[in-house]
C-alpha atoms as a PDB file:
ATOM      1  CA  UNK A   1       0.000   0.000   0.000  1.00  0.00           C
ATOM      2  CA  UNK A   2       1.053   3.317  -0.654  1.00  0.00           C
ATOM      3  CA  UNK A   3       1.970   6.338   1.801  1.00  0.00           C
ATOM      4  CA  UNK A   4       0.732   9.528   0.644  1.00  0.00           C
ATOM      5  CA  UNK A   5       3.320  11.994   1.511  1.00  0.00           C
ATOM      6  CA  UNK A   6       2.794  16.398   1.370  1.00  0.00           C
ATOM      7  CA  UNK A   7       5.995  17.400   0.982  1.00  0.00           C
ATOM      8  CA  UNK A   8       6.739  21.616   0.031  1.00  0.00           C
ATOM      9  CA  UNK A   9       9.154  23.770   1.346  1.00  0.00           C
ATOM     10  CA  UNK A  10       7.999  26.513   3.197  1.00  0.00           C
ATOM     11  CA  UNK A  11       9.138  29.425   5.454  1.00  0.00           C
ATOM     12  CA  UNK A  12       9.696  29.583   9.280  1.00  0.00           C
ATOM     13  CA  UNK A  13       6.423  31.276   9.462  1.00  0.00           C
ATOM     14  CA  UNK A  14       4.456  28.667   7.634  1.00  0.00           C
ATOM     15  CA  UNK A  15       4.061  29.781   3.739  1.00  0.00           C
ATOM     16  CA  UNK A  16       4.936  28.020   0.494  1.00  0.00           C
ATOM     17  CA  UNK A  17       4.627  31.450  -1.368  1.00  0.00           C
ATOM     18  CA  UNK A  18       5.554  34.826  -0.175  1.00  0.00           C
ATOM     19  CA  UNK A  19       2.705  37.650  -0.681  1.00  0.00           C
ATOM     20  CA  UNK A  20       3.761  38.248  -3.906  1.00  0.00           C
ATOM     21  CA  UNK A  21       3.733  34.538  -5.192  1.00  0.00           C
ATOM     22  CA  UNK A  22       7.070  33.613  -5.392  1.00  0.00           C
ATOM     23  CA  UNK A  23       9.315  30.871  -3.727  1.00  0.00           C
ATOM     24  CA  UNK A  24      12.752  32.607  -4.361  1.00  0.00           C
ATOM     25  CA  UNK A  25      13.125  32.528  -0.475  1.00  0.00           C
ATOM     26  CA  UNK A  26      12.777  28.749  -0.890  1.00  0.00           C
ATOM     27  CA  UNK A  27      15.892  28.578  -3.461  1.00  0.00           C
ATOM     28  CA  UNK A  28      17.597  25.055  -1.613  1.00  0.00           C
ATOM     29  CA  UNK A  29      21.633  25.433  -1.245  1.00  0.00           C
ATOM     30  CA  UNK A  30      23.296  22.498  -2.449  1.00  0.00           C
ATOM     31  CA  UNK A  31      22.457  20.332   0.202  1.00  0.00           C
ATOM     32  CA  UNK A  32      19.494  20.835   0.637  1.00  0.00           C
ATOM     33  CA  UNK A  33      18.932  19.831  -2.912  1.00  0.00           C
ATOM     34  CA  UNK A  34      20.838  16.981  -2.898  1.00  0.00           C
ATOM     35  CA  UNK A  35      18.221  15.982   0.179  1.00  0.00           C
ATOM     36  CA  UNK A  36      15.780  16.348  -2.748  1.00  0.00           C
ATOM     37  CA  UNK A  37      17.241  14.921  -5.008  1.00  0.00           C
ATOM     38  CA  UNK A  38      17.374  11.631  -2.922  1.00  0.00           C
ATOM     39  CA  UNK A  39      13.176  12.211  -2.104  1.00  0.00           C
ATOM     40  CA  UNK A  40      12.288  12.224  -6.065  1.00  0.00           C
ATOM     41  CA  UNK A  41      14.194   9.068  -6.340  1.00  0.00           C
ATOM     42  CA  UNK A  42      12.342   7.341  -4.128  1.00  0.00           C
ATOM     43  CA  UNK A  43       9.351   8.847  -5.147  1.00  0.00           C
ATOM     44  CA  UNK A  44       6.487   5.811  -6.895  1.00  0.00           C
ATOM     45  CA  UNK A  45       4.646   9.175  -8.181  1.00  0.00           C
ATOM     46  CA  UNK A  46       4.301  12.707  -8.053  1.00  0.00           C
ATOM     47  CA  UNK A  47       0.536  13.748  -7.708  1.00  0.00           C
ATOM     48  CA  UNK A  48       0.507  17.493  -8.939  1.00  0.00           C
ATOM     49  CA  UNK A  49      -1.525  20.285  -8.755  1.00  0.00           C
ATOM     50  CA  UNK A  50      -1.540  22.663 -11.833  1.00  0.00           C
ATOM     51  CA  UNK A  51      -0.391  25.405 -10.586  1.00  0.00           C
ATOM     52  CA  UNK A  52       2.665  23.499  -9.683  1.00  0.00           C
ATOM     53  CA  UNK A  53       2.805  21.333 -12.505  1.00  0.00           C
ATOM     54  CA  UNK A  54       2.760  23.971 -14.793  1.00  0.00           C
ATOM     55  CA  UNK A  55       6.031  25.457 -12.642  1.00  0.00           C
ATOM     56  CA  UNK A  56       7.765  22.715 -12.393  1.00  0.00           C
ATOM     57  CA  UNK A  57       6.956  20.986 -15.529  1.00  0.00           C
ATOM     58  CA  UNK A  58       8.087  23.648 -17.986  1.00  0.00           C
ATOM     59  CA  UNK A  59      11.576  24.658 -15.827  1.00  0.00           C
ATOM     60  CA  UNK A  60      12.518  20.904 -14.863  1.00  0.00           C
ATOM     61  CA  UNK A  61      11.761  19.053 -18.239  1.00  0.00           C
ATOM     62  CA  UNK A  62      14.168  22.231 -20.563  1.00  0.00           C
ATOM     63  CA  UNK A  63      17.084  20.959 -22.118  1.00  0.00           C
ATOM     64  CA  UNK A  64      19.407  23.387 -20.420  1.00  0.00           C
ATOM     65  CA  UNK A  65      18.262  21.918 -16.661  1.00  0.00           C
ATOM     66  CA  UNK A  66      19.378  18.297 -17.548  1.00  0.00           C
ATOM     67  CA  UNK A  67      23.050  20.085 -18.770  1.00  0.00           C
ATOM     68  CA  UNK A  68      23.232  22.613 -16.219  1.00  0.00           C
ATOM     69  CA  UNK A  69      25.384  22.097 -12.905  1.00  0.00           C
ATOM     70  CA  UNK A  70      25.332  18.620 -11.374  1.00  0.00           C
ATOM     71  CA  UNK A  71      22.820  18.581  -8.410  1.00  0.00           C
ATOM     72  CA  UNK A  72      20.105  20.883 -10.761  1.00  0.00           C
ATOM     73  CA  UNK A  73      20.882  18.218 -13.593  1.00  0.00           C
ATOM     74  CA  UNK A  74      20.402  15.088 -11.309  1.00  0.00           C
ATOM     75  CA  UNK A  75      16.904  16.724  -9.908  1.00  0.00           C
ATOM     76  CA  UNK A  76      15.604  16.968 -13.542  1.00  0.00           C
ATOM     77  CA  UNK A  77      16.637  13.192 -14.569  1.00  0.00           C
ATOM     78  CA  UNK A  78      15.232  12.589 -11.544  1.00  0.00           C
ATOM     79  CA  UNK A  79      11.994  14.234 -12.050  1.00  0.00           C
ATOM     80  CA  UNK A  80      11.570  13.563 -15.416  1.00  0.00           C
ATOM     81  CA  UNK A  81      11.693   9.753 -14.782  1.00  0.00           C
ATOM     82  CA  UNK A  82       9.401   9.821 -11.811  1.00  0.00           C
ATOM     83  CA  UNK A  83       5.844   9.022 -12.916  1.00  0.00           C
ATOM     84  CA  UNK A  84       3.814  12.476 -12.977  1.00  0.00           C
ATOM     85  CA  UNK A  85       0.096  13.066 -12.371  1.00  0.00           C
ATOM     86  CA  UNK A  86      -1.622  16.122 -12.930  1.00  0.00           C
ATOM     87  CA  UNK A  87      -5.086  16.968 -11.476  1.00  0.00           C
ATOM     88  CA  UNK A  88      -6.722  19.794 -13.362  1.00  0.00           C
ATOM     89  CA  UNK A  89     -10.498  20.728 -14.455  1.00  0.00           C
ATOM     90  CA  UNK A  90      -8.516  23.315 -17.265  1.00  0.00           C
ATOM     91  CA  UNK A  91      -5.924  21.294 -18.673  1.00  0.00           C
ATOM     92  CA  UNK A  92      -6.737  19.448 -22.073  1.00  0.00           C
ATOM     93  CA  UNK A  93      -3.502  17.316 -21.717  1.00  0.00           C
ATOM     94  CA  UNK A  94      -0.472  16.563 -20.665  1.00  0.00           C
ATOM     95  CA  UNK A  95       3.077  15.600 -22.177  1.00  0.00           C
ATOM     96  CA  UNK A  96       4.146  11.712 -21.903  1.00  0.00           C
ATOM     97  CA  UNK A  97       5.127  10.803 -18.323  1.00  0.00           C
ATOM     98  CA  UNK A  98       2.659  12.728 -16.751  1.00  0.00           C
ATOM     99  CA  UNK A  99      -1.631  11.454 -16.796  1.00  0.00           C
ATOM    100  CA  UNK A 100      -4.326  13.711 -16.346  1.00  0.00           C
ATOM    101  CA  UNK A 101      -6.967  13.222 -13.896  1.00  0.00           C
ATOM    102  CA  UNK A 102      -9.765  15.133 -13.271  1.00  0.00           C
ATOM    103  CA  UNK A 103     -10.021  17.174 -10.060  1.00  0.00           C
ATOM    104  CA  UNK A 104     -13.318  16.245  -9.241  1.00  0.00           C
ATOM    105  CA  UNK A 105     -11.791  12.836  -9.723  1.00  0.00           C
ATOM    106  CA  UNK A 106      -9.079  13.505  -7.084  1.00  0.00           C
ATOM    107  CA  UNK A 107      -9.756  12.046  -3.979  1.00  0.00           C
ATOM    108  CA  UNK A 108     -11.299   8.860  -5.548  1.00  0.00           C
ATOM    109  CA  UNK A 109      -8.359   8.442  -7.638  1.00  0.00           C
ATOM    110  CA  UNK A 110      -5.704   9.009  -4.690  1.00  0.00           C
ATOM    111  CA  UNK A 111      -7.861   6.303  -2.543  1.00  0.00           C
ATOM    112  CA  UNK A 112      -6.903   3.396  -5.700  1.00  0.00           C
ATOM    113  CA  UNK A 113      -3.678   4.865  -6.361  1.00  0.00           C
ATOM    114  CA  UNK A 114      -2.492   4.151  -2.502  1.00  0.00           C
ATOM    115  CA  UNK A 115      -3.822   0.976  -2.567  1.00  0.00           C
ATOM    116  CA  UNK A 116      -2.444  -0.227  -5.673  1.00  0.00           C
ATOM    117  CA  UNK A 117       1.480   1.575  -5.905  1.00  0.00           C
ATOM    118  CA  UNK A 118       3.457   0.694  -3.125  1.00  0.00           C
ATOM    119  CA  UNK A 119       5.782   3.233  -1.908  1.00  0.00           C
ATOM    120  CA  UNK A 120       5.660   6.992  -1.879  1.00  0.00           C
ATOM    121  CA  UNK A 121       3.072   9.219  -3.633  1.00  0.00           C
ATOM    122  CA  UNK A 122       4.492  12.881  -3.016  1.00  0.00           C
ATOM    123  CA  UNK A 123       1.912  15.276  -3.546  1.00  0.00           C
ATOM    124  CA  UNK A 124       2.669  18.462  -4.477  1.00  0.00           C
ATOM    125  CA  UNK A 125       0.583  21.664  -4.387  1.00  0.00           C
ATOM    126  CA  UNK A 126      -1.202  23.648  -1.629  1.00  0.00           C
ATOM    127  CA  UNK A 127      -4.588  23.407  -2.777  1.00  0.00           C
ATOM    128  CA  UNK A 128      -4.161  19.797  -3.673  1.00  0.00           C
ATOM    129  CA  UNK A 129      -2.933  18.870  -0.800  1.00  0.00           C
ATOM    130  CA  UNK A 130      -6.088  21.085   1.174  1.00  0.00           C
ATOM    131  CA  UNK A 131      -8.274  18.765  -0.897  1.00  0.00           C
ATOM    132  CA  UNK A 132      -6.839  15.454   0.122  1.00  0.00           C
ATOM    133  CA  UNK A 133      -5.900  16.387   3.368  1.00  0.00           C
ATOM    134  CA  UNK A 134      -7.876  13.296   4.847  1.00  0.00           C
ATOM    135  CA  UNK A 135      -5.544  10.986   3.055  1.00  0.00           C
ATOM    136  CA  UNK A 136      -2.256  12.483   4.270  1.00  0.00           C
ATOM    137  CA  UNK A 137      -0.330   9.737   5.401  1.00  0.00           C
ATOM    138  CA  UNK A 138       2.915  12.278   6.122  1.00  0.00           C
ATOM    139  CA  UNK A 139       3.464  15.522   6.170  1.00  0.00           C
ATOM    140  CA  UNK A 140       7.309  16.677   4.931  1.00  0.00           C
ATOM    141  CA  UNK A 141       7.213  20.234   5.394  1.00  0.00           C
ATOM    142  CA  UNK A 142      10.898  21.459   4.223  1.00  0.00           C
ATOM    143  CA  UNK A 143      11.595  24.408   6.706  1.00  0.00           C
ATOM    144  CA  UNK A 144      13.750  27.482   5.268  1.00  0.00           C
ATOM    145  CA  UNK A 145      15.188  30.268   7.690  1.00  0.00           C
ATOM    146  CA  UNK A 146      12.929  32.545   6.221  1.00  0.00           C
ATOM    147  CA  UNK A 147       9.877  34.857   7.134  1.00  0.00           C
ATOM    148  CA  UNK A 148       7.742  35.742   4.438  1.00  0.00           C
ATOM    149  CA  UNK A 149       4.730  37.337   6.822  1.00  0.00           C
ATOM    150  CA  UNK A 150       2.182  35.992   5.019  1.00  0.00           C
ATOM    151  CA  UNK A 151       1.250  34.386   1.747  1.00  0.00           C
ATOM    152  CA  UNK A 152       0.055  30.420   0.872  1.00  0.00           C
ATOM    153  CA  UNK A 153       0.461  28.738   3.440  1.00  0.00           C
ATOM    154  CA  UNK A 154       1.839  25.199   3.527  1.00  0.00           C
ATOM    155  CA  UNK A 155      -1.125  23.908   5.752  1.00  0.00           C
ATOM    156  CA  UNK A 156      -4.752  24.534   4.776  1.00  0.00           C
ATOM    157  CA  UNK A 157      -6.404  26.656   6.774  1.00  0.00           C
ATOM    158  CA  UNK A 158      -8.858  25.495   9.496  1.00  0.00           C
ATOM    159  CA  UNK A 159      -7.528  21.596   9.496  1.00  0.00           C
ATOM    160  CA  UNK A 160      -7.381  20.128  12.509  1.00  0.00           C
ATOM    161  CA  UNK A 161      -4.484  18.015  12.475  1.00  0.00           C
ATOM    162  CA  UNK A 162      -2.843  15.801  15.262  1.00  0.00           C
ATOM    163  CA  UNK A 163       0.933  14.659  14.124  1.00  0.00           C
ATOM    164  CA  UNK A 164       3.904  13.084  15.559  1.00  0.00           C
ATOM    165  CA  UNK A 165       7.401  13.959  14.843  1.00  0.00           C
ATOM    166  CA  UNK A 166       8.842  10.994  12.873  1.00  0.00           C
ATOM    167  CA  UNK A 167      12.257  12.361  11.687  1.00  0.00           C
ATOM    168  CA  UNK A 168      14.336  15.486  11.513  1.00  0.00           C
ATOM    169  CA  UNK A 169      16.892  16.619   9.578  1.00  0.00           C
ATOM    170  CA  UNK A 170      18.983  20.233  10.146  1.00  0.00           C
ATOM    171  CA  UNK A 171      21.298  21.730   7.066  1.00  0.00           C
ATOM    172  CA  UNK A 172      24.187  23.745   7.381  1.00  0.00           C
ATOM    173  CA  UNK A 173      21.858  26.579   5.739  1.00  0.00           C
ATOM    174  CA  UNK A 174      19.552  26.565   8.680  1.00  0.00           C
ATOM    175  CA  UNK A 175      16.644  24.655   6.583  1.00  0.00           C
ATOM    176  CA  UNK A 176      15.115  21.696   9.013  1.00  0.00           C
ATOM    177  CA  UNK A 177      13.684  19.146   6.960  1.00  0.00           C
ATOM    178  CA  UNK A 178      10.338  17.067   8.724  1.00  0.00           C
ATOM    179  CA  UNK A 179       8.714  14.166   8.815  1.00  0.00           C
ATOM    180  CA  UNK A 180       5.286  13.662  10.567  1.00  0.00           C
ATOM    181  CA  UNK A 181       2.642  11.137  10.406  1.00  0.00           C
ATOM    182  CA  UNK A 182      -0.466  11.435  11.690  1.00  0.00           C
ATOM    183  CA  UNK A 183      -0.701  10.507  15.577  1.00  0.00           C
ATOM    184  CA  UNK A 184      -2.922   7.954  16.651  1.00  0.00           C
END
């Protein structure tokens, strides 16, 4: 059976995105990427949001990323080969490696995917993530030394959620990479 996983990177004050929309206080050192590097490889499947699909697919999948500098090269091998799927009402389709599903469609299709991939399912996307929050195995929040005072947050807003520290993991930058699953 599969673990469904909710793994972003966000700031010391909670947010994926900073007012303005942007991650650039998220930018990993080498390290840190390296960390993430290692998570997409042992990631069964990415389940996407568009919002971050449509980010990450069009920087990660250009030619230039796979020649660039060694860690940002590995991530994009790494991400290109990891099974992708996208959950969008907007989209008409997707390249290969990635499927489209349906939003509407999500939470039934997240229910057969963890019971038929073993391994992790990593998804990806704030709103996503709010939607499926009742199937959140583990939450992976990647913790930056940043405040962005305000923005998207990384947890959706009014969930009541009871977790137990699982594992921990501090970077010479000052990022704190966690694991929690849900407590019992």
């Amino acid at each position: 059976m599969g673990t469904l996983s909710y793994t972003m990177t966000m700031s010391l004050d909670g947010y994926i995105e900073d007012p303005t929309g942007s991650f650039m206080f998220a930018e990993p050192d080498d390290e840190l990427h390296r960390f993430a590097n290692r998570q997409t490889r042992e990631t069964a499947a990415m389940l996407l949001g568009r919002g971050l699909y449509e980010v990450m697919e069009e920087f990660w999948t250009a030619p230039e990323r796979a020649d660039g500098g060694e860690v940002e090269a590995e991530f994009a091998r790494e991400y290109a080969a990891t099974p992708r799927i996208v959950f969008s009402d907007s989209l008409e389709s997707v390249p290969p490696g990635c499927r489209l599903v349906r939003r509407a469609d999500a939470f039934d299709e997240v229910v057969r995917l963890k019971k038929e991939i073993e391994g992790d399912l990593s998804v990806g996307g704030a709103a996503l993530a709010a939607s499926l929050v009742d199937l959140i195995d583990e939450f992976r929040p990647n913790v930056v030394p940043a405040v962005t005072g305000g923005g998207k947050p990384y947890f959706p807003l009014g969930a009541d959620l009871r977790l137990r520290l699982v594992e921990q993991r501090t970077f010479g930058s000052g990022a704190v990479c966690l694991r929690y699953a849900r407590a019992s």
